[in-house]
PDB file of N, CA and C in Angstrom:
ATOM      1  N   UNK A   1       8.573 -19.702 -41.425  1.00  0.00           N
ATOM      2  CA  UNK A   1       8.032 -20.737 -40.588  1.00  0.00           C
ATOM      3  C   UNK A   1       8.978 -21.931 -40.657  1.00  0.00           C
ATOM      4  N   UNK A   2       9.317 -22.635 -39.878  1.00  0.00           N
ATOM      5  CA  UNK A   2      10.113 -23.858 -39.741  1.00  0.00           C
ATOM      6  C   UNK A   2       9.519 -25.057 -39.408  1.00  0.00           C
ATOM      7  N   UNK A   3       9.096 -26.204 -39.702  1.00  0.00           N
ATOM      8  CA  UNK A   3       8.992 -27.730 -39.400  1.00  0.00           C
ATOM      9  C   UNK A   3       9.858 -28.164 -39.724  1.00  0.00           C
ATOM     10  N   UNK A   4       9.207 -29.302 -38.385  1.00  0.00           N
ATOM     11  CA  UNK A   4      10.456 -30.347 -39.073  1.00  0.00           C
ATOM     12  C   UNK A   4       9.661 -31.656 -39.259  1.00  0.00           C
ATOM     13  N   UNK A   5      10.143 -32.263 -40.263  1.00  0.00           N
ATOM     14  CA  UNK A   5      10.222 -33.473 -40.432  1.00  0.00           C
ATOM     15  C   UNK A   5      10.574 -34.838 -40.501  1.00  0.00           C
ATOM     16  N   UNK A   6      10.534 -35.940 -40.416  1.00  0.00           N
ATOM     17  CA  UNK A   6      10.822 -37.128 -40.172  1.00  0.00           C
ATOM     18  C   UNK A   6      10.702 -38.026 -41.517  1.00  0.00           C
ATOM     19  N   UNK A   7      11.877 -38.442 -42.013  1.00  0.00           N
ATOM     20  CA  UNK A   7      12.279 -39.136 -43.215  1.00  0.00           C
ATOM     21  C   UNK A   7      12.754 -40.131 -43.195  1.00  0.00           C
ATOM     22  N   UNK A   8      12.382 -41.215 -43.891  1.00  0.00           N
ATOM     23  CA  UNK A   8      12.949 -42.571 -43.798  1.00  0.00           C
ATOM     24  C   UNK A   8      14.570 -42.710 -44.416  1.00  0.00           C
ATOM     25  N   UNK A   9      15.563 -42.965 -43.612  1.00  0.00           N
ATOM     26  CA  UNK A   9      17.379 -43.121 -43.309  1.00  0.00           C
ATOM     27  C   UNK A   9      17.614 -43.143 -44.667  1.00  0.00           C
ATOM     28  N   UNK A  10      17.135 -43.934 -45.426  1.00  0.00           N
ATOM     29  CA  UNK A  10      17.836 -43.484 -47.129  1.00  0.00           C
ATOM     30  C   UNK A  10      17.540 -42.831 -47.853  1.00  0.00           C
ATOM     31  N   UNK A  11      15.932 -41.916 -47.831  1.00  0.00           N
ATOM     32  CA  UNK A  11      15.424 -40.836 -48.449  1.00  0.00           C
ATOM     33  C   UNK A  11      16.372 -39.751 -47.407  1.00  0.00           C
ATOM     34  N   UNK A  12      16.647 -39.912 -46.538  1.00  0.00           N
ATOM     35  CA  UNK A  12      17.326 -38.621 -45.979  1.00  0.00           C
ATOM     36  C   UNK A  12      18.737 -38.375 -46.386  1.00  0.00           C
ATOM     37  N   UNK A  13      19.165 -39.768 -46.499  1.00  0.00           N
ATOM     38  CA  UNK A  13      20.771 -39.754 -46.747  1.00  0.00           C
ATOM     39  C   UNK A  13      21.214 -39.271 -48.724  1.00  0.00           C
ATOM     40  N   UNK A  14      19.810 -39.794 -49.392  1.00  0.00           N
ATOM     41  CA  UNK A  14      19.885 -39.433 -50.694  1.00  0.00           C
ATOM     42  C   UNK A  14      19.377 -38.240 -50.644  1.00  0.00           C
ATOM     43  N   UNK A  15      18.420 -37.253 -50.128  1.00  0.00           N
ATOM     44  CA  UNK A  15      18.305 -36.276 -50.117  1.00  0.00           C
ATOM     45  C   UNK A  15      19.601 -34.837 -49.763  1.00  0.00           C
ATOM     46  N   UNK A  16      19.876 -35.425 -48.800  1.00  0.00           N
ATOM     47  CA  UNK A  16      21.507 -34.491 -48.015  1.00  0.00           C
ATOM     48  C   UNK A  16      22.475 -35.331 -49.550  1.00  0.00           C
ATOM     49  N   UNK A  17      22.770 -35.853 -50.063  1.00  0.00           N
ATOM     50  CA  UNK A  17      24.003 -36.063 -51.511  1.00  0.00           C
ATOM     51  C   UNK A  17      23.347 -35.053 -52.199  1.00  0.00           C
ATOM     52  N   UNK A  18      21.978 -35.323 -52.648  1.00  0.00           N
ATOM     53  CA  UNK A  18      21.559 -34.489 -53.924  1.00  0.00           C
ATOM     54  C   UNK A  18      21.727 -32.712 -53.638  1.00  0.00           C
ATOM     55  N   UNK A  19      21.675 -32.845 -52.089  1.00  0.00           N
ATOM     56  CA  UNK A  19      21.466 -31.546 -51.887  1.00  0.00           C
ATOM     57  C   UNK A  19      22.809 -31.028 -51.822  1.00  0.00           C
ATOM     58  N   UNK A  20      23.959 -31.789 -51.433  1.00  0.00           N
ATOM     59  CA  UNK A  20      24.930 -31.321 -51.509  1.00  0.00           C
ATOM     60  C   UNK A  20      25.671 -31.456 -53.053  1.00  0.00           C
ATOM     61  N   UNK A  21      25.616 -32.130 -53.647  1.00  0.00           N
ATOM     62  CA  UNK A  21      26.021 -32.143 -55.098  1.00  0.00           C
ATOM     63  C   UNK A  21      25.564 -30.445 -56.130  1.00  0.00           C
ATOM     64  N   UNK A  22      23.774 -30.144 -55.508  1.00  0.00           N
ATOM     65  CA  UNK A  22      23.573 -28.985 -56.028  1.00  0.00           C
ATOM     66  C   UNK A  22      23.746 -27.651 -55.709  1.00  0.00           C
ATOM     67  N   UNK A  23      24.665 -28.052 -54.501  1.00  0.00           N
ATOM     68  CA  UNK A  23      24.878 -27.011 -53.553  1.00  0.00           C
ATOM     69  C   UNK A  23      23.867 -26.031 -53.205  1.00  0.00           C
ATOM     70  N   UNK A  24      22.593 -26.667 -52.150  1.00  0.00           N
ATOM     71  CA  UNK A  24      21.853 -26.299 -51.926  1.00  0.00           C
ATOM     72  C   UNK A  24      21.469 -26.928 -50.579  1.00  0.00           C
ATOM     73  N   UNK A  25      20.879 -26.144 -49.346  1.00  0.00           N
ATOM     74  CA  UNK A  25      20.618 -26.765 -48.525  1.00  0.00           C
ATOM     75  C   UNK A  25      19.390 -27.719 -48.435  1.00  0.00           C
ATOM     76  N   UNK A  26      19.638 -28.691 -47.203  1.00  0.00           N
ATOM     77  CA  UNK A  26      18.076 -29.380 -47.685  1.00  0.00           C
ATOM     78  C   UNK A  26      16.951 -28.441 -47.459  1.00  0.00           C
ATOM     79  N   UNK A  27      17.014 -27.451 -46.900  1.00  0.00           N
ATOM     80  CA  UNK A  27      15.782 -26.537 -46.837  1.00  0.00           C
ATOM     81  C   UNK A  27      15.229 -26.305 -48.117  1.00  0.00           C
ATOM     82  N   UNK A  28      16.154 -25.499 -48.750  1.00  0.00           N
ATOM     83  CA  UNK A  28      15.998 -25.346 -49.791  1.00  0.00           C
ATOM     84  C   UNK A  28      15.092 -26.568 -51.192  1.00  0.00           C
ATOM     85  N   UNK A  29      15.786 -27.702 -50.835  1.00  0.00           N
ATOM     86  CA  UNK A  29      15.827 -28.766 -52.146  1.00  0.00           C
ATOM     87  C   UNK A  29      14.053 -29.238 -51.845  1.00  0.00           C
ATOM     88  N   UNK A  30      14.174 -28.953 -50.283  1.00  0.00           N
ATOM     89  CA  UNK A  30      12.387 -29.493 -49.843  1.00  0.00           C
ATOM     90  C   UNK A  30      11.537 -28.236 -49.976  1.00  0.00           C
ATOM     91  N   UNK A  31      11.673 -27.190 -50.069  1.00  0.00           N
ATOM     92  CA  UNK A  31      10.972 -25.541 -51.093  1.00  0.00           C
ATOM     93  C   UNK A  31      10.792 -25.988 -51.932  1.00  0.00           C
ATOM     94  N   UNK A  32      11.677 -26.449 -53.089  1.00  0.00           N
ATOM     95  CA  UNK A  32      11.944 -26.665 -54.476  1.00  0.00           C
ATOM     96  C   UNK A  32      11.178 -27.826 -54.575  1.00  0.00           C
ATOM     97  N   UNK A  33      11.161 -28.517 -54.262  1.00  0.00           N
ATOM     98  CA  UNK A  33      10.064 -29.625 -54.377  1.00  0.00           C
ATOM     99  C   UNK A  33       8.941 -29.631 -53.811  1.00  0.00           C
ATOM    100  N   UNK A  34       8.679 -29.186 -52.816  1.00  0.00           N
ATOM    101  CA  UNK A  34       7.149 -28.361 -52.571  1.00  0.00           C
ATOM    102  C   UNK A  34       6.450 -27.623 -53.600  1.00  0.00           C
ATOM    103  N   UNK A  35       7.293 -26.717 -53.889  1.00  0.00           N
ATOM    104  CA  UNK A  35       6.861 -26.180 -54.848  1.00  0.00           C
ATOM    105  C   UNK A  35       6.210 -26.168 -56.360  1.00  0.00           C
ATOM    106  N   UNK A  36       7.457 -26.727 -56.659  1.00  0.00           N
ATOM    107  CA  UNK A  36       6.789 -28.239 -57.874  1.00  0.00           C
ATOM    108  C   UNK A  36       5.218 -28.637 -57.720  1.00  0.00           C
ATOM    109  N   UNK A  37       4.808 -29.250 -56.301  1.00  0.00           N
ATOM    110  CA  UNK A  37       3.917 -29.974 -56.147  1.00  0.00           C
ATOM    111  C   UNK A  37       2.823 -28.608 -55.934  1.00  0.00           C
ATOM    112  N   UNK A  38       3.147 -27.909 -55.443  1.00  0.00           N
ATOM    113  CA  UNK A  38       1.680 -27.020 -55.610  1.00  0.00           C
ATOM    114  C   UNK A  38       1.091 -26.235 -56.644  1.00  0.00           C
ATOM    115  N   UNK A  39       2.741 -25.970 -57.492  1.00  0.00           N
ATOM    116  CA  UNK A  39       2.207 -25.644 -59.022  1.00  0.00           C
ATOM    117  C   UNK A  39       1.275 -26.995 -59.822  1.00  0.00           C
ATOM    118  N   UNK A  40       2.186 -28.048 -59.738  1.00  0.00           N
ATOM    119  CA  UNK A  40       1.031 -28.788 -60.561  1.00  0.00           C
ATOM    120  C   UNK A  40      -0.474 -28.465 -59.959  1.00  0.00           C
ATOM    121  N   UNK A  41      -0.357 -29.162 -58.446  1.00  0.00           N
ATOM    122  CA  UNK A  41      -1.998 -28.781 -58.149  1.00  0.00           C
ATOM    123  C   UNK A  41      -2.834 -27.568 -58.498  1.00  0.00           C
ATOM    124  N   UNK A  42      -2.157 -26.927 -58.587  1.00  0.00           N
ATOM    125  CA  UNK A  42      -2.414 -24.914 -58.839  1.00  0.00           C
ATOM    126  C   UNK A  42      -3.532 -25.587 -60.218  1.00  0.00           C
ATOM    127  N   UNK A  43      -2.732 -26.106 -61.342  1.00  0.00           N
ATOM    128  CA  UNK A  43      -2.915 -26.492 -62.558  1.00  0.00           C
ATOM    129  C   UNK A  43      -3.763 -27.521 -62.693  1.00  0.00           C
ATOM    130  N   UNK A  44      -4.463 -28.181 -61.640  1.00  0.00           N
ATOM    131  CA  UNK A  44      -5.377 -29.135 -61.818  1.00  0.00           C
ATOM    132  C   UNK A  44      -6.813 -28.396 -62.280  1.00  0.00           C
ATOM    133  N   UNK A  45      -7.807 -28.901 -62.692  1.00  0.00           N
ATOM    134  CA  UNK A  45      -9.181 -28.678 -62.887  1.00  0.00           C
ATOM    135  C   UNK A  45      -9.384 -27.297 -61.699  1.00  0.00           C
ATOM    136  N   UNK A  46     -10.277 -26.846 -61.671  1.00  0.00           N
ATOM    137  CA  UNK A  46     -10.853 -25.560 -60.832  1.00  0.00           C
ATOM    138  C   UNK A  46     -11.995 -26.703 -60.133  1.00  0.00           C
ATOM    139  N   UNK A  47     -12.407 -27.854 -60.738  1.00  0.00           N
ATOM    140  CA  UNK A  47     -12.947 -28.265 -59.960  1.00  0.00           C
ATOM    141  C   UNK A  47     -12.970 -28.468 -58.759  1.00  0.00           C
ATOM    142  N   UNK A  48     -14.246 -28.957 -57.638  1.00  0.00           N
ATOM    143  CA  UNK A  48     -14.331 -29.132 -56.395  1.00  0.00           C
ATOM    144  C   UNK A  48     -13.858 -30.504 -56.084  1.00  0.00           C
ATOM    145  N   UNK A  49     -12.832 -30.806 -55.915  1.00  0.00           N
ATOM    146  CA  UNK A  49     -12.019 -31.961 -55.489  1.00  0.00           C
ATOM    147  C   UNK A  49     -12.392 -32.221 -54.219  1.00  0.00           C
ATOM    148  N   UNK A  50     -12.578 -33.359 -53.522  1.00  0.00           N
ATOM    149  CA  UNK A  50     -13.198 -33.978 -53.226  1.00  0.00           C
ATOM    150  C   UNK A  50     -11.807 -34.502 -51.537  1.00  0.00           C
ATOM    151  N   UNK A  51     -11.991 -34.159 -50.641  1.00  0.00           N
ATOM    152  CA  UNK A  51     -10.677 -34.602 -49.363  1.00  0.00           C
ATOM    153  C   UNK A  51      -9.940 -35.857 -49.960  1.00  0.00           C
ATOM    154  N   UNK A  52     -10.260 -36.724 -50.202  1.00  0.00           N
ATOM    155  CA  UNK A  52      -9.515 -37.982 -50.708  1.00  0.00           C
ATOM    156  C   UNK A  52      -8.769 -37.768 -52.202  1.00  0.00           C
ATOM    157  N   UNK A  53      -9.044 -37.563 -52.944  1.00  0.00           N
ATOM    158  CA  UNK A  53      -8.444 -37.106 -54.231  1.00  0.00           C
ATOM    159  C   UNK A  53      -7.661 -36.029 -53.582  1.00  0.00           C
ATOM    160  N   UNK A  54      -7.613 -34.864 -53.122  1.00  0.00           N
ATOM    161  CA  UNK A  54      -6.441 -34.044 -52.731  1.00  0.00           C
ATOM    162  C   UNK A  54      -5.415 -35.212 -52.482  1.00  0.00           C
ATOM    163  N   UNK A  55      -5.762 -35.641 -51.069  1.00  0.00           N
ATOM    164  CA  UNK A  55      -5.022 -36.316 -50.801  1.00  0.00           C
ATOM    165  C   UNK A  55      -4.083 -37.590 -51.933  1.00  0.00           C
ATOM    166  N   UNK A  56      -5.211 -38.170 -52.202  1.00  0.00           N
ATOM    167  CA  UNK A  56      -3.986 -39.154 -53.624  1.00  0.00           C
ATOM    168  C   UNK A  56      -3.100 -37.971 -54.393  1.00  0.00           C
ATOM    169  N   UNK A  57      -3.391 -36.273 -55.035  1.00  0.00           N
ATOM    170  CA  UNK A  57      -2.767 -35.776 -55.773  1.00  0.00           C
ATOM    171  C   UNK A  57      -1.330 -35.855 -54.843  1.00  0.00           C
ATOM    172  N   UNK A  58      -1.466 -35.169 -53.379  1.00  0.00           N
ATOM    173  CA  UNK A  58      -0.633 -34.710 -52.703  1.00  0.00           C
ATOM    174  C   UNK A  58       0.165 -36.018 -52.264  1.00  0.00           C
ATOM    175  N   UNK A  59      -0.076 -37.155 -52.296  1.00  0.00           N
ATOM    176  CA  UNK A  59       0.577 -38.514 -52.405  1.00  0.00           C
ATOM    177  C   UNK A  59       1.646 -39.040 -53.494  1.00  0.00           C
ATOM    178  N   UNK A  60       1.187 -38.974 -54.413  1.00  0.00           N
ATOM    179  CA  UNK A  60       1.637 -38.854 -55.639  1.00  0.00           C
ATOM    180  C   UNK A  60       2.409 -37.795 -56.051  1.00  0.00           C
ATOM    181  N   UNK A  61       2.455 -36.993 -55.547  1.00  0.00           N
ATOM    182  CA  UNK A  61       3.442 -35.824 -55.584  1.00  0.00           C
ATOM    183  C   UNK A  61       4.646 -35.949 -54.838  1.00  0.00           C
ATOM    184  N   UNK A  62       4.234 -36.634 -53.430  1.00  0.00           N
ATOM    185  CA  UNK A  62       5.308 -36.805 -52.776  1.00  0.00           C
ATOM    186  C   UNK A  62       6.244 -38.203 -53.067  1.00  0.00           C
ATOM    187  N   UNK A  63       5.593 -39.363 -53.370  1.00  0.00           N
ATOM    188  CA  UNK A  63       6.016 -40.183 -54.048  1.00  0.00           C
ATOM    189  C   UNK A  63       7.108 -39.790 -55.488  1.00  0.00           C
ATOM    190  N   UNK A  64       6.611 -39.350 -55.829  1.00  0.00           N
ATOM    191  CA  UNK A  64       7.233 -38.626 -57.633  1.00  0.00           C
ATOM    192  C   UNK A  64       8.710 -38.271 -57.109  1.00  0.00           C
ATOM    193  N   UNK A  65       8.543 -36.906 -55.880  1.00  0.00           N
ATOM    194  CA  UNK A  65       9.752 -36.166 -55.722  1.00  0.00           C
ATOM    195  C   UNK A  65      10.399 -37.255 -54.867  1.00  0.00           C
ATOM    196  N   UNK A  66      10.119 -38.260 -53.625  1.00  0.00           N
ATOM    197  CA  UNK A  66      10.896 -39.039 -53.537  1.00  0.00           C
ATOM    198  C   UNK A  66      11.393 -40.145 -54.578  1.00  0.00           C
ATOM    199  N   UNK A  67      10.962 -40.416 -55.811  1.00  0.00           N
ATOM    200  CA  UNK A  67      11.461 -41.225 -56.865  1.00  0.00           C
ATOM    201  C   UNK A  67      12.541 -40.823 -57.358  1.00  0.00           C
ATOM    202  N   UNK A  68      12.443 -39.227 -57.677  1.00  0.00           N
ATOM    203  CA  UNK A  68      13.254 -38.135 -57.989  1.00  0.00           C
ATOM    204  C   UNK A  68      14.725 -37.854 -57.619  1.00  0.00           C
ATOM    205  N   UNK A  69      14.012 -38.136 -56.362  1.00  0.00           N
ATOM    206  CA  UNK A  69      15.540 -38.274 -55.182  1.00  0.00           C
ATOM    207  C   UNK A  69      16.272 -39.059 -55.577  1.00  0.00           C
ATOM    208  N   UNK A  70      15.654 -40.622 -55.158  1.00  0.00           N
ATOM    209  CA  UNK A  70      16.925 -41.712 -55.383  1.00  0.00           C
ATOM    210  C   UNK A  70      17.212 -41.854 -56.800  1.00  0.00           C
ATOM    211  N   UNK A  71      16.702 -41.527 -57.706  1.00  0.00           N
ATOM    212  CA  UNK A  71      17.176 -41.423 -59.442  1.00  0.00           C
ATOM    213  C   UNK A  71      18.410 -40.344 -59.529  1.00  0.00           C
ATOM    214  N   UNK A  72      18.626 -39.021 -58.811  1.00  0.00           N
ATOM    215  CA  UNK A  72      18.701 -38.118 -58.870  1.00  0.00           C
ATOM    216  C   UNK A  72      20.275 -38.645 -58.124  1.00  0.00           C
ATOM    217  N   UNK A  73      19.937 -39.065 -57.332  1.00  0.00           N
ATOM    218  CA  UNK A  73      21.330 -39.410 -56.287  1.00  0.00           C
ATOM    219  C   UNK A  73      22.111 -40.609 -56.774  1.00  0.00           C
ATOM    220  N   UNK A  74      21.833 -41.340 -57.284  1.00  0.00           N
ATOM    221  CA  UNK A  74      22.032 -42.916 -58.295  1.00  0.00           C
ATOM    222  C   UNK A  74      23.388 -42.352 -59.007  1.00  0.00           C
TER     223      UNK A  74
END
């Protein structure tokens, strides 16, 4: 399946370095960090989470891996 997405000019531009430094495409580096984020969730409580709490986990996830980025590219 393919989307696309829309990234703010310096998360994109630090994303394409990191991705090229690991020699990996950005397809790839945004798998790899997806992924990340659904294992943790995988690993949350079995509890019945609640639409808004998904949402903050899945926020916070994406936040994290964009932190990741510009640390990563620095």
């Amino acid at each position: 399946m393919a989307i696309t997405i829309s990234l703010p000019d310096e998360l994109a531009e630090q994303s394409i370095a990191l991705a090229l430094r690991l020699d990996l495409s950005l397809e790839a580096l945004a798998v790899m960090a997806l992924e990340e984020i659904l294992d943790k969730h995988r690993r949350q409580s079995p509890a019945d989470l609640e639409l808004a709490q998904k949402m903050k986990i899945a926020q916070r996830g994406i936040e994290k891996y964009q932190q990741a980025l510009i640390e990563l590219s620095q």
